[in-house]
Structure formats: C-alpha cells, structure tokens
C-alpha atoms as a PDB file:
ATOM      1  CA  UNK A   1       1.934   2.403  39.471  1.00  0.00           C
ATOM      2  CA  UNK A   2      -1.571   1.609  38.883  1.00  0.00           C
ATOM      3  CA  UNK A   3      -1.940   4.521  36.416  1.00  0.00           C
ATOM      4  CA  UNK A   4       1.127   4.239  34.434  1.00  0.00           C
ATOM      5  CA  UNK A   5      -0.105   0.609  33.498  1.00  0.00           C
ATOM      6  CA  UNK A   6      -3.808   1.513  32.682  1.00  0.00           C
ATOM      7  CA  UNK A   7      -2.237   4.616  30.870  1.00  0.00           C
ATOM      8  CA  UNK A   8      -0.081   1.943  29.116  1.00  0.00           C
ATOM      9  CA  UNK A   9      -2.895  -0.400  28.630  1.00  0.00           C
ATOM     10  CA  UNK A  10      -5.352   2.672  27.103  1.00  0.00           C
ATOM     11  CA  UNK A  11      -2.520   3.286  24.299  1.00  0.00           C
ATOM     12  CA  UNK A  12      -1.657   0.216  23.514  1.00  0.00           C
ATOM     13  CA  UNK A  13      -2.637  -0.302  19.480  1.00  0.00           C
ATOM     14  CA  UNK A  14      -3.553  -3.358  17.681  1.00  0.00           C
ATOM     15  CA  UNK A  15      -3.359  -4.770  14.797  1.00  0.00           C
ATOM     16  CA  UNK A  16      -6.374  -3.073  12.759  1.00  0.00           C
ATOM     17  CA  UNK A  17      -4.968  -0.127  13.676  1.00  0.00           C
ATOM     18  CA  UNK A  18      -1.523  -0.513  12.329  1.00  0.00           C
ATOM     19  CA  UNK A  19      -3.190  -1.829   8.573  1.00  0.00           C
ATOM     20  CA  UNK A  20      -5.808   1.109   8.894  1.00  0.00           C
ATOM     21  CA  UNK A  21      -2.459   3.530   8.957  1.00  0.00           C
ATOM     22  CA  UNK A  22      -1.332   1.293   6.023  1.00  0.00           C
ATOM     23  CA  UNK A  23      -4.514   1.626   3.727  1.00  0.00           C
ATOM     24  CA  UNK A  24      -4.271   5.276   4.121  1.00  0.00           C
ATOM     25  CA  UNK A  25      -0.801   5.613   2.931  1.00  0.00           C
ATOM     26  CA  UNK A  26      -1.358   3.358   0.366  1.00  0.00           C
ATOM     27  CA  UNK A  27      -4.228   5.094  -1.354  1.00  0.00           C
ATOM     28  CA  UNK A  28      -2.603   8.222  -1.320  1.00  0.00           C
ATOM     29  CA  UNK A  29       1.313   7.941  -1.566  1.00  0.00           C
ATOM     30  CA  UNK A  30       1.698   8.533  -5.079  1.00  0.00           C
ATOM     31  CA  UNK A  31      -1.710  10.713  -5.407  1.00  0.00           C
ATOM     32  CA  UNK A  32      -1.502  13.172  -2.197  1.00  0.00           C
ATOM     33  CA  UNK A  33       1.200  15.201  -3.200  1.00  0.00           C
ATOM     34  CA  UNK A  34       2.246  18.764  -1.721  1.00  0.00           C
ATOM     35  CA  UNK A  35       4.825  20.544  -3.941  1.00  0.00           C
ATOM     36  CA  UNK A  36       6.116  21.910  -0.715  1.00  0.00           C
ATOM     37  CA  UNK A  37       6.645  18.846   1.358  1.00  0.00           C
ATOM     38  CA  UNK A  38       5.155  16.137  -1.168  1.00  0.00           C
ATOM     39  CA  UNK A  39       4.057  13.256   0.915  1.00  0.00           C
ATOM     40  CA  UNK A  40       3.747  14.721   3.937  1.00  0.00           C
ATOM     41  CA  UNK A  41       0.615  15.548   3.782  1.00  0.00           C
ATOM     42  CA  UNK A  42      -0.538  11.675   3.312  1.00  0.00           C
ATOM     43  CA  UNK A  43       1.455  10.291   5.811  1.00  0.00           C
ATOM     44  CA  UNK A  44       0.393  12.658   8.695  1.00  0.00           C
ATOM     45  CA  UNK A  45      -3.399  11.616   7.223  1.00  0.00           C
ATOM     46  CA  UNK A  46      -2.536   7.799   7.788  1.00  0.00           C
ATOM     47  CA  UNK A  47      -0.962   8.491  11.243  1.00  0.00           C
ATOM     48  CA  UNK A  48      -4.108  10.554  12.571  1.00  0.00           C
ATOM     49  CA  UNK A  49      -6.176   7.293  13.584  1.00  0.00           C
ATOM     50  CA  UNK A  50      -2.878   6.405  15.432  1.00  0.00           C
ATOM     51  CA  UNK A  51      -2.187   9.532  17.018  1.00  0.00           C
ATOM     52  CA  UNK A  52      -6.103  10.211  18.152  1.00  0.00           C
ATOM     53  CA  UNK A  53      -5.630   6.806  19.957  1.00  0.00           C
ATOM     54  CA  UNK A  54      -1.991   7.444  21.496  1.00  0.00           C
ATOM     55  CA  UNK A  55      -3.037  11.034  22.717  1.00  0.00           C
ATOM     56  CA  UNK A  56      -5.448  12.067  24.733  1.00  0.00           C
ATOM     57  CA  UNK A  57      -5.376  16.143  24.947  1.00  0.00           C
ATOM     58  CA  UNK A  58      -5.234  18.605  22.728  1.00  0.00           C
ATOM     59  CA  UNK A  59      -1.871  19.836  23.225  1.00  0.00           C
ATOM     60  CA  UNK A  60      -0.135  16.162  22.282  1.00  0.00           C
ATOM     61  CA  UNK A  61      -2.216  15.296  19.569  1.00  0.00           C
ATOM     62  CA  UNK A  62      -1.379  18.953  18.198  1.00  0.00           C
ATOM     63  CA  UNK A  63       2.216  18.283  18.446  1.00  0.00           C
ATOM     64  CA  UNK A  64       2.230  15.217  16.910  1.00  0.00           C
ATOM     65  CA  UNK A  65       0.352  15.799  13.713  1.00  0.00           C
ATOM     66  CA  UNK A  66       2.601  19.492  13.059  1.00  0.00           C
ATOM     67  CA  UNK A  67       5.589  16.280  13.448  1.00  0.00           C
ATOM     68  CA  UNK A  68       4.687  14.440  11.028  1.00  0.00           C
ATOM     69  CA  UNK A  69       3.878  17.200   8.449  1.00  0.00           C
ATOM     70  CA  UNK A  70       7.355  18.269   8.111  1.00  0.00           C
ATOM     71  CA  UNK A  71       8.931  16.966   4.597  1.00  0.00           C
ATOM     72  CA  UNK A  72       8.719  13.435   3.689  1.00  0.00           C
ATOM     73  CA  UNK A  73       9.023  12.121   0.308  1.00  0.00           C
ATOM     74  CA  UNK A  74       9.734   7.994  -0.356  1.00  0.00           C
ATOM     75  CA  UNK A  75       8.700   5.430  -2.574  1.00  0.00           C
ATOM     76  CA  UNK A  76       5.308   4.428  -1.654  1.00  0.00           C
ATOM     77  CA  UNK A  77       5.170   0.572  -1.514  1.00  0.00           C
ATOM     78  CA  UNK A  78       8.004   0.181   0.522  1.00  0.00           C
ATOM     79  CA  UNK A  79       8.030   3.592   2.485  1.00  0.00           C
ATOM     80  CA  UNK A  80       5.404   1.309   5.000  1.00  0.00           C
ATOM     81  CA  UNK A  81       8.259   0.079   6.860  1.00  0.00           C
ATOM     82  CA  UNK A  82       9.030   3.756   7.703  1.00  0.00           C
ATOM     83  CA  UNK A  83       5.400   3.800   8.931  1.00  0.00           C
ATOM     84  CA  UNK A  84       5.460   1.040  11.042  1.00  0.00           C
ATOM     85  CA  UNK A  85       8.703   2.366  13.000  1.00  0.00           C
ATOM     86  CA  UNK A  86       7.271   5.418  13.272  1.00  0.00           C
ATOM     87  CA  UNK A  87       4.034   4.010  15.078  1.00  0.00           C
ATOM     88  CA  UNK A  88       6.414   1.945  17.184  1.00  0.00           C
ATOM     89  CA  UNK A  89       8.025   5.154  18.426  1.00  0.00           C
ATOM     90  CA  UNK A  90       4.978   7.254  18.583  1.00  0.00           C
ATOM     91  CA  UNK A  91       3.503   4.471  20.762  1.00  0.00           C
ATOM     92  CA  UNK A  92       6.612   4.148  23.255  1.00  0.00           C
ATOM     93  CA  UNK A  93       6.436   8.146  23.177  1.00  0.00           C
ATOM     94  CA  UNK A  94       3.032   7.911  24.529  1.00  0.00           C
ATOM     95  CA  UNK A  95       3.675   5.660  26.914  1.00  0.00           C
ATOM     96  CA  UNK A  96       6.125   7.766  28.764  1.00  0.00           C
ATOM     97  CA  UNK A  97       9.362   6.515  26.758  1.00  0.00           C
ATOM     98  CA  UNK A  98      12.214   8.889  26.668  1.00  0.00           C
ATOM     99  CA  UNK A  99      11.706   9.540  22.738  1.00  0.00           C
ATOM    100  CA  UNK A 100      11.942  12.858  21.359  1.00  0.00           C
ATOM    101  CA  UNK A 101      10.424  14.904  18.434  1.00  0.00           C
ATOM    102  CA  UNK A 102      13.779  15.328  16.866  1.00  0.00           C
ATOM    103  CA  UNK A 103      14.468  11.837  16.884  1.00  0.00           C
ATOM    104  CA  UNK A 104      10.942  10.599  15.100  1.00  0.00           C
ATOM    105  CA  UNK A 105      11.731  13.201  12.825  1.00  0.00           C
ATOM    106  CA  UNK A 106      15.099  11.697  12.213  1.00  0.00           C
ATOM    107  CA  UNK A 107      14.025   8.578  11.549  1.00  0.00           C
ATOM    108  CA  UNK A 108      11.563   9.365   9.068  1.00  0.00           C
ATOM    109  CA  UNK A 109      13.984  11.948   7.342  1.00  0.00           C
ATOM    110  CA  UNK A 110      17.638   9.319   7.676  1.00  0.00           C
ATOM    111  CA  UNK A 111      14.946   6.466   6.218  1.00  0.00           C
ATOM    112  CA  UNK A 112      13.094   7.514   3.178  1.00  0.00           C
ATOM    113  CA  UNK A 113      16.441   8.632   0.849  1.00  0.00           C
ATOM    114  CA  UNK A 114      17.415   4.659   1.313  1.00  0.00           C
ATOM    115  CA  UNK A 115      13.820   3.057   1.200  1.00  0.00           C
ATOM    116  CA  UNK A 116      13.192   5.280  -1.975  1.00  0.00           C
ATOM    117  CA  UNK A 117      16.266   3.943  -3.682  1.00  0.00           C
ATOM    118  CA  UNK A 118      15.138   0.053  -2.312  1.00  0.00           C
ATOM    119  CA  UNK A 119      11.583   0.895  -3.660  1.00  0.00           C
ATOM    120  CA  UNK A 120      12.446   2.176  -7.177  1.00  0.00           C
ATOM    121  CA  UNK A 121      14.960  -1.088  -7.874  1.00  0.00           C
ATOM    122  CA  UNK A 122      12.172  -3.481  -6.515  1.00  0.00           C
ATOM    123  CA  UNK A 123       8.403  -2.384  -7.279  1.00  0.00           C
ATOM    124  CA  UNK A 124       9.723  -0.352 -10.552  1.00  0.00           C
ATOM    125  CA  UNK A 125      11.971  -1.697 -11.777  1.00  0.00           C
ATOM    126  CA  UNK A 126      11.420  -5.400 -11.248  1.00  0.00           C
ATOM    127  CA  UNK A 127       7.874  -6.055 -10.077  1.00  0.00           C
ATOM    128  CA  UNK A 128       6.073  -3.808 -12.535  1.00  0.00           C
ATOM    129  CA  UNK A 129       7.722  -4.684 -15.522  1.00  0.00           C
ATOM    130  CA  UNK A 130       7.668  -8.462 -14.768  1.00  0.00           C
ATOM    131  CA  UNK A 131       3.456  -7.904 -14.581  1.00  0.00           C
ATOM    132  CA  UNK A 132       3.019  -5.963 -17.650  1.00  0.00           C
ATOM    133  CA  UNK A 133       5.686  -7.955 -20.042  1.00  0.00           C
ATOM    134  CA  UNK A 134       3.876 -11.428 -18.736  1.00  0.00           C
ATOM    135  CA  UNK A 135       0.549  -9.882 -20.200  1.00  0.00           C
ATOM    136  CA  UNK A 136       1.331  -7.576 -22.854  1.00  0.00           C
ATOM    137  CA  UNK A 137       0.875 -10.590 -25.435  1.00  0.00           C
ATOM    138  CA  UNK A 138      -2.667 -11.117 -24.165  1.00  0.00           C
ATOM    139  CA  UNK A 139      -3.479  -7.399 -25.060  1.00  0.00           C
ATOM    140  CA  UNK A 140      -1.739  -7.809 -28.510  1.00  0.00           C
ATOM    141  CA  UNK A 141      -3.842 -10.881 -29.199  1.00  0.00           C
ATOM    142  CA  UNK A 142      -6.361  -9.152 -28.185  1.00  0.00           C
ATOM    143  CA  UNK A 143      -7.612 -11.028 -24.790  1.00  0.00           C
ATOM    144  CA  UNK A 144      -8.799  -8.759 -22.143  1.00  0.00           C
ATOM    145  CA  UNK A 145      -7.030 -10.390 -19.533  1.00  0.00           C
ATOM    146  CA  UNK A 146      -3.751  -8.208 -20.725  1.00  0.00           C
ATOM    147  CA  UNK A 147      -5.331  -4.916 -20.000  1.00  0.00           C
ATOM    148  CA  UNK A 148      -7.422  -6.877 -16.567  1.00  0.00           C
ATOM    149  CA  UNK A 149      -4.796  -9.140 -14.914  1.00  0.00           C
ATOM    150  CA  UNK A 150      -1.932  -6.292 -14.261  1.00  0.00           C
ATOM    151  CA  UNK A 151      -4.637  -3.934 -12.485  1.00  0.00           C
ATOM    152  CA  UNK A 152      -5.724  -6.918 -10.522  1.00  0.00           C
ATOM    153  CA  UNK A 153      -1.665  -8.294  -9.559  1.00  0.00           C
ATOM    154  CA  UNK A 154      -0.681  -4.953  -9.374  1.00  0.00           C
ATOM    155  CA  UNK A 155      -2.396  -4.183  -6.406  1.00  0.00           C
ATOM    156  CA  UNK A 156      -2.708  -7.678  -5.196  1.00  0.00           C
ATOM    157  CA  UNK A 157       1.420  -7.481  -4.667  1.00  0.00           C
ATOM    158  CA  UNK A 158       1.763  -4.143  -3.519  1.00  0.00           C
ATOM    159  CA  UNK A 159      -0.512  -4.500  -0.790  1.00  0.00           C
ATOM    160  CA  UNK A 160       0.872  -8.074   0.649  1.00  0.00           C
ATOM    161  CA  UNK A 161       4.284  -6.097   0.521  1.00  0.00           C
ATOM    162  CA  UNK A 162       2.901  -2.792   2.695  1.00  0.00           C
ATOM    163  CA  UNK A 163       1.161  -5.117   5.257  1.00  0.00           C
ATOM    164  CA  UNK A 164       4.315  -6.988   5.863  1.00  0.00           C
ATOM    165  CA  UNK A 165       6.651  -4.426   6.048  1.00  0.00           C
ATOM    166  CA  UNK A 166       4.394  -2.060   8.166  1.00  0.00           C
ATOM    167  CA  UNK A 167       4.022  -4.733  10.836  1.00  0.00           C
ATOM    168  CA  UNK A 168       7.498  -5.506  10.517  1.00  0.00           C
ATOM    169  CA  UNK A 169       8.308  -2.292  10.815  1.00  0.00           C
ATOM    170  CA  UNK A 170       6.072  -1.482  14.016  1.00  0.00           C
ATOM    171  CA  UNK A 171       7.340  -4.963  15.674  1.00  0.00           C
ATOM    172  CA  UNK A 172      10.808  -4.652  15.109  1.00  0.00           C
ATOM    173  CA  UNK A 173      11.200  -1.284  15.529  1.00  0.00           C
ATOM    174  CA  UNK A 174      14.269   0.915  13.807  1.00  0.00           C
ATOM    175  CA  UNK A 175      16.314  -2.049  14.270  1.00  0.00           C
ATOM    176  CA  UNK A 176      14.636  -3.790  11.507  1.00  0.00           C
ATOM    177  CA  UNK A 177      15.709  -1.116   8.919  1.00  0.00           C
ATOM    178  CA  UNK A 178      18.882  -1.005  10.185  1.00  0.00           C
ATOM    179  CA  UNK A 179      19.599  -4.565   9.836  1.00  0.00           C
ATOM    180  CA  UNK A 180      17.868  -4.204   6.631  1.00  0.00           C
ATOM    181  CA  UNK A 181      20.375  -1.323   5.324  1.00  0.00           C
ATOM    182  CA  UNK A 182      23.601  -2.726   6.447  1.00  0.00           C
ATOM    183  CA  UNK A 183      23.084  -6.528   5.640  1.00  0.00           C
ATOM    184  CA  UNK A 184      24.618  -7.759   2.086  1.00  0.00           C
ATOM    185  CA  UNK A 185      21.703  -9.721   1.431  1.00  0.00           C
ATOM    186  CA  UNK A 186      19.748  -6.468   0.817  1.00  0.00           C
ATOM    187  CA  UNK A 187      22.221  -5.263  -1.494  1.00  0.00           C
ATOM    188  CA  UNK A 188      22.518  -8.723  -3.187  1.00  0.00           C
ATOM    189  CA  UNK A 189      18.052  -8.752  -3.539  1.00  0.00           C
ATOM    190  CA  UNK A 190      18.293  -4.792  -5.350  1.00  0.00           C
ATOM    191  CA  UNK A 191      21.248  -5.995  -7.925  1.00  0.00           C
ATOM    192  CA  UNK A 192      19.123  -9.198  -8.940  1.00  0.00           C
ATOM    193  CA  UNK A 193      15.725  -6.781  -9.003  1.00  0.00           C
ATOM    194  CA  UNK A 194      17.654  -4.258 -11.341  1.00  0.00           C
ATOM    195  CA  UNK A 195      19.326  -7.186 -13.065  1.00  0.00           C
ATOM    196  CA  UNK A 196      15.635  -8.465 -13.729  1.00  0.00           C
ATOM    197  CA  UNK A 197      13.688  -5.898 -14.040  1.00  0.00           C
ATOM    198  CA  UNK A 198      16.401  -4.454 -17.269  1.00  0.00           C
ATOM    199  CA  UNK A 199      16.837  -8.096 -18.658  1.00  0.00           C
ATOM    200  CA  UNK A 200      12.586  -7.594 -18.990  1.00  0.00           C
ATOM    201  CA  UNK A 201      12.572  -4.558 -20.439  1.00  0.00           C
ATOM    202  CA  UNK A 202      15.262  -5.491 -23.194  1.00  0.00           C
ATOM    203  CA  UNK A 203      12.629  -8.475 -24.079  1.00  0.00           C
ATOM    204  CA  UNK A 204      10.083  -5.761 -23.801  1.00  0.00           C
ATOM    205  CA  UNK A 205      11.933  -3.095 -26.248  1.00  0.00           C
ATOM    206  CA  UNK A 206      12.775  -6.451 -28.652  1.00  0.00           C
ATOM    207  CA  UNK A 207       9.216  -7.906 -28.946  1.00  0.00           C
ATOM    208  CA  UNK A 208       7.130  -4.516 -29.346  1.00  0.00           C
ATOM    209  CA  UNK A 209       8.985  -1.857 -31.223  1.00  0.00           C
ATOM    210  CA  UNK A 210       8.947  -2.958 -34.716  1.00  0.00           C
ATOM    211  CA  UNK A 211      10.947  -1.373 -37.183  1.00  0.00           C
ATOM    212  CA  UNK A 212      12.440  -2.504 -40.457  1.00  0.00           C
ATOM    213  CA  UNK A 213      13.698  -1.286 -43.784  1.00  0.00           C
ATOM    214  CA  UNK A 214      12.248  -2.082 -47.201  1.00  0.00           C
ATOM    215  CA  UNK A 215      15.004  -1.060 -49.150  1.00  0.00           C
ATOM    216  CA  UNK A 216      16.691  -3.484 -51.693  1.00  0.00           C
ATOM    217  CA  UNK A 217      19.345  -3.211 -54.646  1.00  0.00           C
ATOM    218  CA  UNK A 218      18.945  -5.175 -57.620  1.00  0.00           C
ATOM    219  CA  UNK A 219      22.262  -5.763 -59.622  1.00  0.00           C
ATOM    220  CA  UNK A 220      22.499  -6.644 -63.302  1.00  0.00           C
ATOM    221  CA  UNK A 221      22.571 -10.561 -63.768  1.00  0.00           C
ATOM    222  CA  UNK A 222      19.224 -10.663 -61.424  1.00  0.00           C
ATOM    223  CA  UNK A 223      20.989 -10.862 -58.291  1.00  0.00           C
ATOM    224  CA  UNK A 224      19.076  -8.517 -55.813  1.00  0.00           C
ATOM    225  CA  UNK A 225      20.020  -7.797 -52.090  1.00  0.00           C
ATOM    226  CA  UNK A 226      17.457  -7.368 -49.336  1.00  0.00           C
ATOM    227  CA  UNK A 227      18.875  -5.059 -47.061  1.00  0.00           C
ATOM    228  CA  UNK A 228      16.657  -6.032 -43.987  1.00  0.00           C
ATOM    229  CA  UNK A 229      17.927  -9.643 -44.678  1.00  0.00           C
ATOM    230  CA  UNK A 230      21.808  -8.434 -44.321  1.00  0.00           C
ATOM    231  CA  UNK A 231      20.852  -6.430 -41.218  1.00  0.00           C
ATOM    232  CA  UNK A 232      19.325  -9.648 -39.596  1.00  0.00           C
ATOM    233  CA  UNK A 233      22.465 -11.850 -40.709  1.00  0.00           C
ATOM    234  CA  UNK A 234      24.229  -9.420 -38.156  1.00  0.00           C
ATOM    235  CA  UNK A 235      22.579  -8.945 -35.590  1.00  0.00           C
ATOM    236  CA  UNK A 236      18.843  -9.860 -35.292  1.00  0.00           C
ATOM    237  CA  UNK A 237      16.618  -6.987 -34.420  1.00  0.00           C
ATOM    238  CA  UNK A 238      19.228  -4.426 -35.091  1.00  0.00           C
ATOM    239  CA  UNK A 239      17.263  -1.757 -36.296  1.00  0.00           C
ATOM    240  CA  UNK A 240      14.465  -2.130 -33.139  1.00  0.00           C
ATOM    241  CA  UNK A 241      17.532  -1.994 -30.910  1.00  0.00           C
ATOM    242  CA  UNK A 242      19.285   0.991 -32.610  1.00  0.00           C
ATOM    243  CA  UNK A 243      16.031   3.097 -32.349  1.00  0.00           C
ATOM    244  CA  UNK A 244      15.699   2.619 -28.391  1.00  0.00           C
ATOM    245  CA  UNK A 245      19.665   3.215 -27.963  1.00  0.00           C
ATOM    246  CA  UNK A 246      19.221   6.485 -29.522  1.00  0.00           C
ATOM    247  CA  UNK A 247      16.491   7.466 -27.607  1.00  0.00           C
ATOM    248  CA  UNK A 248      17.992   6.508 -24.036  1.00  0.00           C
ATOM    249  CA  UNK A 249      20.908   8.525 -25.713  1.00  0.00           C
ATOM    250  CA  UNK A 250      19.008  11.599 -25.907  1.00  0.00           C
ATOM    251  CA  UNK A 251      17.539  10.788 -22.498  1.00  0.00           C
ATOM    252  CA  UNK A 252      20.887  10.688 -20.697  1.00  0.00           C
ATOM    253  CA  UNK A 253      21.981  13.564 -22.469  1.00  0.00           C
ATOM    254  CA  UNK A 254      18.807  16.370 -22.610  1.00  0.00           C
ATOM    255  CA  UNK A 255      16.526  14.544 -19.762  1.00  0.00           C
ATOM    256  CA  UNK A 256      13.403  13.243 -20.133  1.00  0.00           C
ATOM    257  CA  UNK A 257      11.907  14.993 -22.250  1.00  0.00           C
ATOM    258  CA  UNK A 258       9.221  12.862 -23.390  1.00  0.00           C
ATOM    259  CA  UNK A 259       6.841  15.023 -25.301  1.00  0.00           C
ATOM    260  CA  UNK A 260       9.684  16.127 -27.956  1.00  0.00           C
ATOM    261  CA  UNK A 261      10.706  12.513 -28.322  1.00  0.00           C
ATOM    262  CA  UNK A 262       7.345  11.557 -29.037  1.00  0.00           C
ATOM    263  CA  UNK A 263       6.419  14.024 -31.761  1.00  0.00           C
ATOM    264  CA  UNK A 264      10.316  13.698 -32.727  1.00  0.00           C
ATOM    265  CA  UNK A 265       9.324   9.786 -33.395  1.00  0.00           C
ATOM    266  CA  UNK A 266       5.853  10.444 -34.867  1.00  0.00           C
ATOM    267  CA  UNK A 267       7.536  12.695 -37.702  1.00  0.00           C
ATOM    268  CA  UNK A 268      10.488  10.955 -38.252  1.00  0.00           C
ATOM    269  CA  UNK A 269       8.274   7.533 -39.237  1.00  0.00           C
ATOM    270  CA  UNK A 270       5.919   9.369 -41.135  1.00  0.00           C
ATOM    271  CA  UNK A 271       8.876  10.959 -43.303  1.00  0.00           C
ATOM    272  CA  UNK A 272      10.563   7.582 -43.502  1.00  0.00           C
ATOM    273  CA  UNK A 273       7.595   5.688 -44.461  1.00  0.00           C
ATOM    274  CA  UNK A 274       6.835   8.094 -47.539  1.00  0.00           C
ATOM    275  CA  UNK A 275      10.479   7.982 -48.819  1.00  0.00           C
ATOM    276  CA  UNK A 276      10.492   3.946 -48.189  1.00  0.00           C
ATOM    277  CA  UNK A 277      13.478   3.830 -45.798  1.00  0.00           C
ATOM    278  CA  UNK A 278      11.533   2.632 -43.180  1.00  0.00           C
END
C-alpha cells in the first residue's frame, strides 16, 4: 500500500510541467511538420518532459513516445486541450489506471478532426482578422505600430488561450471536450466567430482593394457622364466588390491557386491601366 502511494506521489505532475508541454507545442505546431504524420512529430516532442517524469524504465517510456508519434494533425492554438487530456490519461496510466494504448490513441485521433474545425472558425477566422483589420490603417498611415502591435497581440492571445485550455484539458479530463462538443453554446460561439471574422474581412476587401474606372462619355450640348459616378449611385464600391467576387469564384471553382491569380491580377491591371478602363 505504501508503494502504490509513493509510486503515485513520484508521478504526480505539476503545474510547470503541464505549461512546459504547452510551450513546446506551441512553438512548433504549425512549424514541425512531417508530411507523413504532420504534427506528430511536435506533439510527441512536447509530451517527452511528461513522459520522462511519468515513466521510470526504459520499456514504458519507449512505449509511450512510439504512442504518441502515430498521426496527429489539428489546429494548433486550440489542439492544447487535446494535450492536456492526453497528460491526464498518460498520468492515470502511470499510476496504475486501467487505461490503454488504444484508447489514448483514440482520444487524440476522435479529438483533433473537431478541435481543427473549432480552431479554424475561432483563431482564423475571427481572432486574426479582427488583429490585423484593427491595425492595418496604422500601416497605411504609415505608423509602425500596424506592422508591431499584431506580432505583439498575436501571440499575446494565442498563448492565454493554450494555457487555459491545456489545464482545462488536463483537469477536466475527456469530459471537458465532450461537454465542449455536444453543448449548443459551442456551436452558438463558432457561428458568431465565422459571422465575425467574414463581416471583417468584407470591411477588409472594401477599405483596401481600390479599383475604379476613368472612363466618361461626353454628349453634344456639353453634358458628359462619369461612369465611376453612375457605378457609385448603385451600389458604392461596386467595382472593389466585383473584383474579389470573381476571384473567390475562381477559388471555389479551380482551388487555390494563388500564384496564377496573382500574375492573372498583375497583367490584367497593367493592360487596363494602358487602355484607361481601369
């Protein structure tokens, strides 16, 4: 009895070692990536520190590492509430819990198709955008805090997220995600991210792709008609707003194919501007 609880008591972690985990991910979720399992190979690097201190011989710590470099791929902000279970289960593994390989495995594997699809509404489509259209009028003033200020929030956001979710995750355990998954008010906080995170890039596409037409017709009687000004009286920013409908158009239909619609942009303003359509 006496052994089971200092065995218990020598694998117990804390909290450094849970945001340790964390840092690691973070650094190198979107950076570390294996084209054969992707983020595996970062996320069995941020679970090392945990696993040296769960496991004491060779033969555990072995096992556990080849676990958790099997395929994992998530979004990288919010993937730390995967981490956290996982150390929560590693830990009750150690300590003599019935908890088997296949069902860490599981959990990382059920998780990270749902958390990816929660990350990418929420950090990139909401968060980011939010940032950058906040301080993209600094940068076209030209004030330095534009290009400064979203590398310093950025980060600064990110990283409160990760630690709360990982020690979330880790005291909670799987039922946190659960909850999480099946609870409306999850569903409800993706359609407002997506809701604002589009509504910021419309502002986005309105206020920084310019594009006009100088074209006018002058009658006889000196009447002349500016076509830009007719094309306002419609619909303000028209033309700006026709451009970037075209080019999702061509997304949706060929893919993103980002170097062709570049060049394909490049040329076609270059053209315009000479013949003084554009």
């Amino acid at each position: 009895m006496s052994e089971t609880t200092t065995n218990q008591e020598m694998t117990k972690l804390d909290k450094k070692d849970i945001t340790k985990s964390m840092w690691i991910y973070y650094a190198g979720a979107e950076l570390s990536n294996s084209y054969e399992r992707l983020q595996s190979l970062v996320f069995c690097a941020s679970m090392t520190p945990i696993l040296k201190k769960l496991y004491t011989t060779d033969e555990e710590l072995s096992a556990a590492l080849k676990r958790h470099l099997v395929f994992f791929n998530t979004e990288g902000i919010l993937g730390a509430i995967i981490q956290g279970i996982v150390i929560s289960m590693e830990e009750q593994k150690a300590n003599g819990e019935s908890i088997t390989d296949d069902a860490i495995t599981g959990i990382k594997t059920g998780l990270m198709g749902p958390v990816a699809g929660m990350g990418d509404a929420i950090i990139w489509a909401a968060v980011m955008p939010i940032i950058f259209s906040i301080f993209l009028p600094f940068a076209s003033n030209g004030s330095a805090l534009g290009g400064i200020m979203p590398l310093i929030l950025y980060p600064l956001i990110t990283i409160v997220i990760s630690y709360y979710l990982i020690h979330n995750g880790y005291t909670l355990g799987k039922k946190s995600i659960v909850s999480l998954l099946h609870g409306g008010r999850m569903k409800n906080i993706i359609f407002t991210a997506n809701v604002i995170g589009l509504t910021m890039m419309g502002a986005l596409s309105a206020s920084y792709i310019t594009l006009s037409t100088p074209l006018q017709f002058s009658f006889s009687g000196g009447s002349t008609i500016v076509i830009q000004e007719v094309l306002d009286l419609i619909v303000p920013g028209l033309l700006p707003l026709s451009a970037v409908f075209i080019i999702y158009a061509y997304l949706k239909k060929k893919g993103p194919h980002y170097t062709k619609i570049l060049l394909t942009v490049v040329i076609v303003s270059i053209i315009t501007s000479l013949l003084g359509i554009f």
